[in-house]
N, C-alpha and C. Protein backbone atom coordinates (compact mmCIF):
# COMPACT_ATOMS: atom_id res chain seq x y z
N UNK A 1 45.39 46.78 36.09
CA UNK A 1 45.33 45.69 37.05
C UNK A 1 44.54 44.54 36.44
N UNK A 2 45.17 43.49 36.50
CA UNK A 2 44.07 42.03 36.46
C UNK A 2 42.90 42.02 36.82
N UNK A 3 41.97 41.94 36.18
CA UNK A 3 40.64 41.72 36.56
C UNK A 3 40.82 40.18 36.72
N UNK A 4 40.22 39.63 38.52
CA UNK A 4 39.75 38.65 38.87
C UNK A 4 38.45 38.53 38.77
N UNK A 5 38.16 37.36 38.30
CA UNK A 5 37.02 36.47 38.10
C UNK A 5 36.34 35.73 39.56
N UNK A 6 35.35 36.51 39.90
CA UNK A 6 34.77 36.29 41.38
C UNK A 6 33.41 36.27 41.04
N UNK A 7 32.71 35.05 41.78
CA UNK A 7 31.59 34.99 41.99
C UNK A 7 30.75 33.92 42.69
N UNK A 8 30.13 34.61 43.48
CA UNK A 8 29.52 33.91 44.22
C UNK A 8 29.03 32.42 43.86
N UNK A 9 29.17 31.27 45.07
CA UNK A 9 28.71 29.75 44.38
C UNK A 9 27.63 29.25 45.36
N UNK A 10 26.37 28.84 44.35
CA UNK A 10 25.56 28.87 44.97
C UNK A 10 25.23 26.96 45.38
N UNK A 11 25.47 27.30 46.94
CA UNK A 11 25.42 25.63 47.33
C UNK A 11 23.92 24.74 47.01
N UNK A 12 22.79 25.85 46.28
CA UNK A 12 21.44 24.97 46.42
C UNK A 12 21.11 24.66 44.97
N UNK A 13 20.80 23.27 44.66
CA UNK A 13 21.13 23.57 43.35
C UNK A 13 20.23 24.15 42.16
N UNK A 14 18.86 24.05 42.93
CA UNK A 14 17.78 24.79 42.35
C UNK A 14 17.31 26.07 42.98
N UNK A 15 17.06 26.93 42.35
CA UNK A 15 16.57 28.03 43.40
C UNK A 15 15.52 29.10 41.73
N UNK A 16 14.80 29.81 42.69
CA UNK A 16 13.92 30.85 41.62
C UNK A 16 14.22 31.86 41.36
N UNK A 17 14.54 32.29 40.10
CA UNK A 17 14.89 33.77 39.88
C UNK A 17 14.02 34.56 39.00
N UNK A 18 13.38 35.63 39.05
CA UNK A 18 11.94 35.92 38.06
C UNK A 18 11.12 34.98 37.99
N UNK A 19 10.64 34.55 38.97
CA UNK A 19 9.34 32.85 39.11
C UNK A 19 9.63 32.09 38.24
N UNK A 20 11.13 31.48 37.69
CA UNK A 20 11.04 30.80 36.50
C UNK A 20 12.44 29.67 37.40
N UNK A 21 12.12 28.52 36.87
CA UNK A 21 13.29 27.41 37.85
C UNK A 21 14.96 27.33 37.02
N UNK A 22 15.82 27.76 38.41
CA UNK A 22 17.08 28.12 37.07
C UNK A 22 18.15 26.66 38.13
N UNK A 23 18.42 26.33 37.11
CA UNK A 23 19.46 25.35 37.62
C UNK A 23 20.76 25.89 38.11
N UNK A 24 21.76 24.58 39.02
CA UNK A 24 23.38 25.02 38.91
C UNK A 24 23.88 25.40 37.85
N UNK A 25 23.46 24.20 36.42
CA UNK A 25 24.09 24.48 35.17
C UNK A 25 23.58 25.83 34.51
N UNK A 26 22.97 26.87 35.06
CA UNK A 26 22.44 27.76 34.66
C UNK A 26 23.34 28.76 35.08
N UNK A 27 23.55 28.92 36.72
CA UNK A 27 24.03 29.85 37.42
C UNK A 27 25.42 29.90 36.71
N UNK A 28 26.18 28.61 36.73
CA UNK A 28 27.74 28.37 36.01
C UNK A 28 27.64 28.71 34.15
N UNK A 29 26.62 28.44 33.56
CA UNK A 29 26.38 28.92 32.23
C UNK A 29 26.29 30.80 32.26
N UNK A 30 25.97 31.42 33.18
CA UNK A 30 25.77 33.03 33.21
C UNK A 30 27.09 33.35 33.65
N UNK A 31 27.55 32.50 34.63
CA UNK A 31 28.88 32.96 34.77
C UNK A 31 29.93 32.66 33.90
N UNK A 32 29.45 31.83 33.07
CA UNK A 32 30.53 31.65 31.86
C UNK A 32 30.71 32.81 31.17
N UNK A 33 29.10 33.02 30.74
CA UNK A 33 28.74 34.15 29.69
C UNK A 33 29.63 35.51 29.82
N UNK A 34 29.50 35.78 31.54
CA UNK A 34 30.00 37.01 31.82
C UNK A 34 31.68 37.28 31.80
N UNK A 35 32.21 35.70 32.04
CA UNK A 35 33.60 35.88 31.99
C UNK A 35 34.36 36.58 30.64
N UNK A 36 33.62 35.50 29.51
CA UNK A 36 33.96 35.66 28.17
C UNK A 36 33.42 37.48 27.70
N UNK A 37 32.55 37.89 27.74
CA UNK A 37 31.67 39.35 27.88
C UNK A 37 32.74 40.04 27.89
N UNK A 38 33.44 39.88 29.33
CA UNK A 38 34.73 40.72 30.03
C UNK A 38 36.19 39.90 29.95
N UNK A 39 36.12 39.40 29.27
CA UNK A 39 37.52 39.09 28.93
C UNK A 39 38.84 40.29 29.09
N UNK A 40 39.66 40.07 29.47
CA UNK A 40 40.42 41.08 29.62
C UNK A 40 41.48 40.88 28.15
N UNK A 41 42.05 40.07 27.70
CA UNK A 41 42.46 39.57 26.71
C UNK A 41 41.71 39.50 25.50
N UNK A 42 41.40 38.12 25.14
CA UNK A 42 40.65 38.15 24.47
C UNK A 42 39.57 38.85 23.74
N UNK A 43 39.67 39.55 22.29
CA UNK A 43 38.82 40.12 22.23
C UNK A 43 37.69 39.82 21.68
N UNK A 44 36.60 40.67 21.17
CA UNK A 44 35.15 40.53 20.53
C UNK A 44 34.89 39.06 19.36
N UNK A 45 35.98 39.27 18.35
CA UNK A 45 35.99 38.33 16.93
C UNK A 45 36.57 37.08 17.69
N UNK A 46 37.40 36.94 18.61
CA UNK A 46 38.18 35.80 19.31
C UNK A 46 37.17 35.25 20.88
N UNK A 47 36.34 35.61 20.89
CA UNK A 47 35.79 35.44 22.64
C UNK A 47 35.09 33.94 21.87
N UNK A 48 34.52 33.61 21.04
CA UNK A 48 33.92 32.25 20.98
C UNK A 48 34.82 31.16 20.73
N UNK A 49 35.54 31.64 20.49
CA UNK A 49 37.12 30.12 20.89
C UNK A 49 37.23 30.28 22.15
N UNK A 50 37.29 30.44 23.06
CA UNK A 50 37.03 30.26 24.43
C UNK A 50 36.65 28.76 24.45
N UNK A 51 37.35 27.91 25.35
CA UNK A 51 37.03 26.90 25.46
C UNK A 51 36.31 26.28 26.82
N UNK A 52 35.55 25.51 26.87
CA UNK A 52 35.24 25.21 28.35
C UNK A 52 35.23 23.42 28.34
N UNK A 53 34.94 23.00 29.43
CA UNK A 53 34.90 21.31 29.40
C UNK A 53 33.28 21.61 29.83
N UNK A 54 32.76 20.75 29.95
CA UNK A 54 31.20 20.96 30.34
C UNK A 54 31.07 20.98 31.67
N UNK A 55 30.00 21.69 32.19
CA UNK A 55 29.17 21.93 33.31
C UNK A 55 29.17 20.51 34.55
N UNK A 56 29.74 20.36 35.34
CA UNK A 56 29.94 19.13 36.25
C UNK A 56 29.72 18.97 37.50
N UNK A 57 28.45 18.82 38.24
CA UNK A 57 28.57 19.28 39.33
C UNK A 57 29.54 18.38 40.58
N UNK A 58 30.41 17.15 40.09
CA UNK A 58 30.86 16.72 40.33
C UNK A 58 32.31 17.26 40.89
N UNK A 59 32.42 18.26 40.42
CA UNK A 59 34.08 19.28 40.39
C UNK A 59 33.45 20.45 41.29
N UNK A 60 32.30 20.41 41.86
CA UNK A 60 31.87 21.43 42.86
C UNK A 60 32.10 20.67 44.03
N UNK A 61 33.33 20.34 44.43
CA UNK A 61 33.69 20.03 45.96
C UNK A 61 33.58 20.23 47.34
N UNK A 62 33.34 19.87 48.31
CA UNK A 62 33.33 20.59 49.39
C UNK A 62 34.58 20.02 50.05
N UNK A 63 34.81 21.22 50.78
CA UNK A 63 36.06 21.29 51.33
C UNK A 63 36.21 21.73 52.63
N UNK A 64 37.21 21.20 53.32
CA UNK A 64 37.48 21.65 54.63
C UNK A 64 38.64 22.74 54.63
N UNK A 65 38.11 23.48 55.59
CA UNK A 65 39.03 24.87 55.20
C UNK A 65 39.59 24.58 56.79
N UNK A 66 41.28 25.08 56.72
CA UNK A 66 42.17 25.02 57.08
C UNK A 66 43.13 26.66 57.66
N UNK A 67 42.12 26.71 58.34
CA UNK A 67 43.02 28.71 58.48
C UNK A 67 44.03 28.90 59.04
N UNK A 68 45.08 29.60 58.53
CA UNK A 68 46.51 29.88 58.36
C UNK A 68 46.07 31.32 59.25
N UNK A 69 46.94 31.50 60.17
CA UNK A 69 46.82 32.87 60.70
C UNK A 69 48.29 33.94 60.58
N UNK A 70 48.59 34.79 60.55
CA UNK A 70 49.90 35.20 60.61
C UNK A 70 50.64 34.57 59.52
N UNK A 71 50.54 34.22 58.45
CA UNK A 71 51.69 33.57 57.40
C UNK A 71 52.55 34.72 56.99
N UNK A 72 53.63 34.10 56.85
CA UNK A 72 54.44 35.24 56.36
C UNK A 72 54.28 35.57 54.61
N UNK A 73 54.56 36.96 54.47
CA UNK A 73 54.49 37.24 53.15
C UNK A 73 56.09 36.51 52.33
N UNK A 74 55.42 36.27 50.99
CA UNK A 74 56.71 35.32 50.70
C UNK A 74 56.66 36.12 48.77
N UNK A 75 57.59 35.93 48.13
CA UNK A 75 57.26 36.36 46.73
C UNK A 75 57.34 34.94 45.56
N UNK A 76 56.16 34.91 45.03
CA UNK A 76 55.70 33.86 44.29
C UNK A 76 56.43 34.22 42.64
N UNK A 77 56.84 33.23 42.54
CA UNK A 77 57.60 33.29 41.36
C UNK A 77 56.12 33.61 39.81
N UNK A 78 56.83 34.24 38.83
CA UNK A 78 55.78 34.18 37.86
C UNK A 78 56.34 33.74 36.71
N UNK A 79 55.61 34.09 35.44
CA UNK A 79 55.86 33.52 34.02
C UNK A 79 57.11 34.68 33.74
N UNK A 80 56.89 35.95 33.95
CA UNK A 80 57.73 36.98 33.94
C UNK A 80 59.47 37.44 34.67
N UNK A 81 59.34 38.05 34.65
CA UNK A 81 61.10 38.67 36.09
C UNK A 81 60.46 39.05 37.05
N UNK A 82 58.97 39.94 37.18
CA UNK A 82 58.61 40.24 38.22
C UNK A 82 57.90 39.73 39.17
N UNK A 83 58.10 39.21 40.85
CA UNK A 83 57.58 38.37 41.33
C UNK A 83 56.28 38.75 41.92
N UNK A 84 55.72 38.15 42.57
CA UNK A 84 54.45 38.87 43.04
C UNK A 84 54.22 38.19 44.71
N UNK A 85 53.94 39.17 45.51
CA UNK A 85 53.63 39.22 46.90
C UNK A 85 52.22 38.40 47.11
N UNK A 86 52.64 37.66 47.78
CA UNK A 86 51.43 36.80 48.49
C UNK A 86 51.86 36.33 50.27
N UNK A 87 50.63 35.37 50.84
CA UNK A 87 51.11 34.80 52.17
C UNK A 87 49.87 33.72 51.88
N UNK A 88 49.88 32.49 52.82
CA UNK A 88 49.13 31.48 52.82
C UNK A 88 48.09 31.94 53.51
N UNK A 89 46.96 31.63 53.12
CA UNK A 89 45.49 32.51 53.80
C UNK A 89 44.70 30.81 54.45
N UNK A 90 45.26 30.17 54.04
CA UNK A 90 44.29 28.71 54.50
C UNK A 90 44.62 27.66 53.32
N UNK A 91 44.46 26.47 53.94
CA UNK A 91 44.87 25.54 53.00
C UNK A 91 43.35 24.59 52.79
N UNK A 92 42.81 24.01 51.79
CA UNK A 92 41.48 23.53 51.21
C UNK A 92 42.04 21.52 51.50
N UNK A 93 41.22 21.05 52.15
CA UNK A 93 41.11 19.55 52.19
C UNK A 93 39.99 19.16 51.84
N UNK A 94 40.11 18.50 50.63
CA UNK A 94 38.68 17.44 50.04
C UNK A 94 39.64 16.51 49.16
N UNK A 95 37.97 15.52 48.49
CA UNK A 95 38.39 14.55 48.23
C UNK A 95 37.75 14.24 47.07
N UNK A 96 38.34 14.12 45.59
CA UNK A 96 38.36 13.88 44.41
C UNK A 96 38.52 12.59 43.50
N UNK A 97 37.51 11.86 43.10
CA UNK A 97 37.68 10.38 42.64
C UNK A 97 38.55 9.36 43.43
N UNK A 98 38.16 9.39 44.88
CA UNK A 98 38.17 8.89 45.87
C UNK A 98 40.21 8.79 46.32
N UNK A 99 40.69 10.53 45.88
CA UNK A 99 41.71 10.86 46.34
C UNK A 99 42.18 11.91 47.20
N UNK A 100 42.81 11.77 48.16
CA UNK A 100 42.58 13.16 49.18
C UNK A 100 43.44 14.02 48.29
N UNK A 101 43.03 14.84 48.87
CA UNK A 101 43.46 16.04 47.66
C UNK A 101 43.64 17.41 48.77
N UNK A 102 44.52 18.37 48.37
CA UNK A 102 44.31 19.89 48.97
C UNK A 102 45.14 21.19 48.29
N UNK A 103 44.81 22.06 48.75
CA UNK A 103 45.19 23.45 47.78
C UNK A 103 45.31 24.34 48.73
N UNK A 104 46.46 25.15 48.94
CA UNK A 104 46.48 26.31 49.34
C UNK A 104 46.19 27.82 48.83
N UNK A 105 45.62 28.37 49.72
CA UNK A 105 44.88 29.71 49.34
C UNK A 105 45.45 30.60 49.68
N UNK A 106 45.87 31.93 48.59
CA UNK A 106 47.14 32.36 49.06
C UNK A 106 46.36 34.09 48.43
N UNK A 107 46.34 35.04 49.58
CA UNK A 107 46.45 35.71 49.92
C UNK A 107 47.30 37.27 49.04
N UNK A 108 46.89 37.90 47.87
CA UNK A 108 47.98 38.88 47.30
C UNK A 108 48.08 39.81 47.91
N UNK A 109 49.12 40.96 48.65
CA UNK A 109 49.55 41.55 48.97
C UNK A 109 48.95 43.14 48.41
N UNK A 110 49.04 43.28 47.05
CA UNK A 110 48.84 44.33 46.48
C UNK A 110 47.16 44.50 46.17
N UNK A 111 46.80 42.66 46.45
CA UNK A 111 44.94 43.19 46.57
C UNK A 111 44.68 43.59 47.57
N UNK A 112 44.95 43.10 48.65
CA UNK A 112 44.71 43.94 50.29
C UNK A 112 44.95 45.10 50.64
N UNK A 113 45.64 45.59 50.22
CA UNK A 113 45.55 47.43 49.92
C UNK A 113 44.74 48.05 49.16
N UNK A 114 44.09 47.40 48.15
CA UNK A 114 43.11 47.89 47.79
C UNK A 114 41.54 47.51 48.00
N UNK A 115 40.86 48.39 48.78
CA UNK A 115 39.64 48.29 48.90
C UNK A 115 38.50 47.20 48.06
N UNK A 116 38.43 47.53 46.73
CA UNK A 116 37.51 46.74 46.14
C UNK A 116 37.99 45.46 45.86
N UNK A 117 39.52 44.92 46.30
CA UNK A 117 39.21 43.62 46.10
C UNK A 117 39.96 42.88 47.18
N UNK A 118 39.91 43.97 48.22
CA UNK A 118 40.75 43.20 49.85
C UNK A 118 40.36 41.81 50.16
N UNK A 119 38.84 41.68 49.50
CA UNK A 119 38.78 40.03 50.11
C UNK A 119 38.70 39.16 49.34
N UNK A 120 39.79 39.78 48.17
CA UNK A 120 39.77 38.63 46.83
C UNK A 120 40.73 37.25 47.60
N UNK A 121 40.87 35.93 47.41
CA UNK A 121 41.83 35.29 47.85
C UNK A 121 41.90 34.43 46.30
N UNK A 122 43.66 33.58 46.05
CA UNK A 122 43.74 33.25 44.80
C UNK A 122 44.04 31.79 44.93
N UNK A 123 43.72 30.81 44.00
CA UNK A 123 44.28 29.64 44.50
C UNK A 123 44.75 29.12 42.44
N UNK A 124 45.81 29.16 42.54
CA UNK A 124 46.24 29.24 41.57
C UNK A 124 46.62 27.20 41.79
N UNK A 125 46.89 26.44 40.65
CA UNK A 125 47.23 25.08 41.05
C UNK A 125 47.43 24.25 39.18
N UNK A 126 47.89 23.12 39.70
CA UNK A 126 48.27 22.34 38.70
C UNK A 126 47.54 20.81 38.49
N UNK A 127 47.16 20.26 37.35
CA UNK A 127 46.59 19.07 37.66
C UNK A 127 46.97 18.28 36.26
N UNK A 128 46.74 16.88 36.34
CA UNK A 128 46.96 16.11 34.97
C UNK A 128 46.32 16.67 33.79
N UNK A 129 45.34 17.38 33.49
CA UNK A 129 45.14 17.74 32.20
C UNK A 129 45.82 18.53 31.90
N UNK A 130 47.05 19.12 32.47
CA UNK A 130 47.69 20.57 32.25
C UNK A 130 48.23 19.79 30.80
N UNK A 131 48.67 20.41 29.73
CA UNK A 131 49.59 20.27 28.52
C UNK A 131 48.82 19.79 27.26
N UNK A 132 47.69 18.55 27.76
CA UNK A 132 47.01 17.73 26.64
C UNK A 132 45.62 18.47 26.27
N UNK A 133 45.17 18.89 27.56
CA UNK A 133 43.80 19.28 27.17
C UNK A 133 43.62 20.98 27.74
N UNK A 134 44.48 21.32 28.86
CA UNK A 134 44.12 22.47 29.08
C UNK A 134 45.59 23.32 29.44
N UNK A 135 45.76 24.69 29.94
CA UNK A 135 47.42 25.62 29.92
C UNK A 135 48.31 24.78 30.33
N UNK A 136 49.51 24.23 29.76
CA UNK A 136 50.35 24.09 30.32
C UNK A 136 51.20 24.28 31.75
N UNK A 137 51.13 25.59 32.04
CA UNK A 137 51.20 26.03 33.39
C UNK A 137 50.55 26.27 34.42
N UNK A 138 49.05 25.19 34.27
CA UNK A 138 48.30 25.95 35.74
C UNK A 138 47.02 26.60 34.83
N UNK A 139 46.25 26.54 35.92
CA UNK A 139 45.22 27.41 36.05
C UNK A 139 44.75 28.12 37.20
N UNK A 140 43.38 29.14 37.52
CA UNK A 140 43.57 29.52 38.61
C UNK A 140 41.75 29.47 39.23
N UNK A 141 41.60 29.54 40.23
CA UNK A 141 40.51 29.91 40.29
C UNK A 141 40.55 31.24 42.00
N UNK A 142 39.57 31.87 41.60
CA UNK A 142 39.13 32.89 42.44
C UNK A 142 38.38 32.77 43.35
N UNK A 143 38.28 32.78 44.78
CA UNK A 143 37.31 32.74 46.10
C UNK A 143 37.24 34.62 46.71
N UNK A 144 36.33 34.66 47.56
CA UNK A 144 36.49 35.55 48.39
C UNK A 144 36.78 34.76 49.95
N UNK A 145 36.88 35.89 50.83
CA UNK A 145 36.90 35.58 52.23
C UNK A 145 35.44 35.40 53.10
N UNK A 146 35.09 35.96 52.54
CA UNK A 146 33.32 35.60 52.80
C UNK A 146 32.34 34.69 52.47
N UNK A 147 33.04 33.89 51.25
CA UNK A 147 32.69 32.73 50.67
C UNK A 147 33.51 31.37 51.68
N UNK A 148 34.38 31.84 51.77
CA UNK A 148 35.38 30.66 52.83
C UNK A 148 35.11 30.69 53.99
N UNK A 149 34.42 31.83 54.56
CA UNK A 149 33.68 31.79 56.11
C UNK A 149 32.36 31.22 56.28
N UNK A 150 31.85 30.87 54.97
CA UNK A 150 30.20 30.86 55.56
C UNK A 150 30.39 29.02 55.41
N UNK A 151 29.64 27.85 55.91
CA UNK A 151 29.85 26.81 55.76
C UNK A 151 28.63 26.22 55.87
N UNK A 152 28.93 24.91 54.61
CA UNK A 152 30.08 24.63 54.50
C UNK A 152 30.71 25.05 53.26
N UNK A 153 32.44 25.00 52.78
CA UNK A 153 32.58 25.76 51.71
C UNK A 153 32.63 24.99 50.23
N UNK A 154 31.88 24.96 49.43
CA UNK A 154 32.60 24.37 48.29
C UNK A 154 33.26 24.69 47.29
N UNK A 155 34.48 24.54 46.61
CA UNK A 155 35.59 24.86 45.51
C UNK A 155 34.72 24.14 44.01
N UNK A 156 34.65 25.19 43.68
CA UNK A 156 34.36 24.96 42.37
C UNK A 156 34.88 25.46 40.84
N UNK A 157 35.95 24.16 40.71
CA UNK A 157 36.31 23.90 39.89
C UNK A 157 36.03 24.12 38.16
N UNK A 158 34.42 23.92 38.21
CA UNK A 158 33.94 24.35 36.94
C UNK A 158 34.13 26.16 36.69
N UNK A 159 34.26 27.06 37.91
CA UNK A 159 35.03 28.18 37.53
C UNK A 159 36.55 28.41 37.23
N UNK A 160 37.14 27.25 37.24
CA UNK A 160 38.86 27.23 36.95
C UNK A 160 39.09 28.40 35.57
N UNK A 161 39.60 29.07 35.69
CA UNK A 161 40.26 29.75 34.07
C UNK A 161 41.76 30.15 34.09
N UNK A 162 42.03 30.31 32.62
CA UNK A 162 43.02 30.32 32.50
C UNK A 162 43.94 31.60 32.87
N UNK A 163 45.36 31.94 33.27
CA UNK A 163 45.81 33.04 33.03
C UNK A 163 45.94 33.70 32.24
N UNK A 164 46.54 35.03 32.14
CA UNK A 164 46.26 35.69 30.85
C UNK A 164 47.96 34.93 29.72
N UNK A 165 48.33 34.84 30.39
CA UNK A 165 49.90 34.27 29.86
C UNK A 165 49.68 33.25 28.73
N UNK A 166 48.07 32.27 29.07
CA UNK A 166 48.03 31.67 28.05
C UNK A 166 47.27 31.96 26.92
N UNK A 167 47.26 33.09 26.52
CA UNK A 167 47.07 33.89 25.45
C UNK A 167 48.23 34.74 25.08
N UNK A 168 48.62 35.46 25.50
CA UNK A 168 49.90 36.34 25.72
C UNK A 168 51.07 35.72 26.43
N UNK A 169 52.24 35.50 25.60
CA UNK A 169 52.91 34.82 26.75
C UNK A 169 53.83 36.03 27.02
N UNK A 170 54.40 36.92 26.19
CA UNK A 170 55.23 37.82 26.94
C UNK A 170 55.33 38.90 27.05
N UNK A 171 53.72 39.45 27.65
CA UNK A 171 53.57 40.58 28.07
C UNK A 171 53.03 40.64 29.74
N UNK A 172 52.50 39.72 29.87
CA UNK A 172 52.03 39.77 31.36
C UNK A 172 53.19 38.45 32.46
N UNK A 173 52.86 38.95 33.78
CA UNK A 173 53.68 38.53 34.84
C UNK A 173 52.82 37.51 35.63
N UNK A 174 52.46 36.28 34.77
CA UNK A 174 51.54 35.31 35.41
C UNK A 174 51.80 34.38 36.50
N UNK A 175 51.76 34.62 37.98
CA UNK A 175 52.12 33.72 39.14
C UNK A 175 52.21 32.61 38.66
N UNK A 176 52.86 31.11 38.82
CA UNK A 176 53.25 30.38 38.85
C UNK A 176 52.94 29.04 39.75
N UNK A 177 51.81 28.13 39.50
CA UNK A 177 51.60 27.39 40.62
C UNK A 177 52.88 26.72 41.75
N UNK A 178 52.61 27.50 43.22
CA UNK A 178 53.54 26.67 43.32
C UNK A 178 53.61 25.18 44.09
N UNK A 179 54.74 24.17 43.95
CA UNK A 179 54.59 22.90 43.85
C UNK A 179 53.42 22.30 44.88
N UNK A 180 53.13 23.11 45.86
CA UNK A 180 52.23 22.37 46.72
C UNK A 180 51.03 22.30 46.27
N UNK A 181 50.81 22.78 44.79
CA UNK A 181 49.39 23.19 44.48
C UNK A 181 49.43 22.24 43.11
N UNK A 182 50.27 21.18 43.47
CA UNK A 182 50.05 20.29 42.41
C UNK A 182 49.57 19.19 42.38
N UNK A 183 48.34 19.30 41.76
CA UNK A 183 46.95 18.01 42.00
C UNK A 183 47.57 16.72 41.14
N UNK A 184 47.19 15.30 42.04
CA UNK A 184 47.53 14.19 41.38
C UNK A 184 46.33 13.72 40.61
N UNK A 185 45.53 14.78 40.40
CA UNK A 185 44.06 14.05 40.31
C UNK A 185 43.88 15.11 38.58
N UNK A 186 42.85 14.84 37.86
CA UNK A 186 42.57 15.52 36.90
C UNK A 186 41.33 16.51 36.78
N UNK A 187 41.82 17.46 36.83
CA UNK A 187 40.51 18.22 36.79
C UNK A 187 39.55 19.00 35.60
N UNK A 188 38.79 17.90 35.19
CA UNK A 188 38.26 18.18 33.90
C UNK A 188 37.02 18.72 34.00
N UNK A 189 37.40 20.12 34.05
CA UNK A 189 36.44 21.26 34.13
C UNK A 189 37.26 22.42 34.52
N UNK A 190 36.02 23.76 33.96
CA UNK A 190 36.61 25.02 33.80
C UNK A 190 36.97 25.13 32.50
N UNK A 191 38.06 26.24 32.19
CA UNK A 191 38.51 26.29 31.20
C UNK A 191 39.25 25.71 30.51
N UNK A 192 39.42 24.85 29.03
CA UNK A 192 40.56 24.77 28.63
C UNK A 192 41.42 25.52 27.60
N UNK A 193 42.39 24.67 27.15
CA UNK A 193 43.56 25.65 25.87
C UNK A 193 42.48 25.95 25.44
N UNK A 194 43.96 27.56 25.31
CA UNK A 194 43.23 28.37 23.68
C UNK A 194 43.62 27.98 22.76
N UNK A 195 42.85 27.64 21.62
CA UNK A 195 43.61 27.19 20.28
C UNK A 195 42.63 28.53 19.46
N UNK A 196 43.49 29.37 19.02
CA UNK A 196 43.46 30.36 17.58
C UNK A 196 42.91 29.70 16.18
């Protein structure tokens, strides 16, 4: 199974951990660390090509959450033949270099049956850096449901990463942003291309 990339975002931007003062760019620097650590792809000799754009707290958005109740399950097209089960869990409204902007949060089927990651939710999407600076197809980022309940919520962008597809293109079945999740805006942060 895909290991999703989840973790908590912390709305304060200073806080104490071992009596010592750790910043946002700290909390998002450990969570970098840990992504690359656990790479599911990528291995040991290859994890420092890992690319990132820098630390921004500007791409930590707040957003108005939009709850979808009852959506129907629908099958999301992927990079692969095999499609993958989702439903709309809520749709995200904010506003990005003074453009309204929104993203739907979509719900996998086959995580909700399973216990340890029932309250994963995925928001997979597309934006102008796709091709020049970062995957061609999208990137994704990871929320829980407990993160989207407590308010207010913010999307943070500087956790965006890539699918595994853009390392591997034809072994894995990578969902597919679909068109409603296509940003007019650029989102420069998170991860970008892998270059070997």
């Amino acid at each position: 199974m895909k290991k999703f990339y989840v973790s908590s975002f912390f709305i304060v931007l200073a806080f104490t951990v071992a009596g010592q003062q750790s910043t946002y760019a700290d909390s998002l620097q450990r969570f970098r660390n840990q992504y690359i650590l656990t790479h599911g792809v990528i291995k040991e000799a290859d994890r420092p090509k890992l690319q990132f754009y820098p630390i921004n707290e500007k791409y930590a958005v707040e957003a108005r959450v939009e709850r979808i109740y009852e959506a129907p399950w629908f099958q999301m097209s992927t990079s692969g033949k095999i499609k993958k089960t989702f439903r709309v869990y809520a749709v995200l409204h904010f506003s990005l270099d003074e453009t309204a902007c929104k993203l739907t949060v979509y719900q996998s089927q086959q995580l909700l049956n399973n216990p340890a990651y029932a309250d994963y939710l995925f928001i997979p999407f597309m934006d102008l850096t796709n091709g020049e600076h970062t995957y061609e197809n999208g990137r994704y980022i990871d929320i829980t449901t407990n993160e989207m309940e407590k308010g207010p919520f913010y999307l943070d962008f500087n956790k965006t990463y890539n699918p595994y597809c853009a390392y591997i293109s034809n072994v894995y079945n990578c969902p597919v942003p679909p068109a409603e999740n296509n940003l007019s805006v650029a989102i420069s942060a998170g991860e970008k291309k892998f270059s070997k």
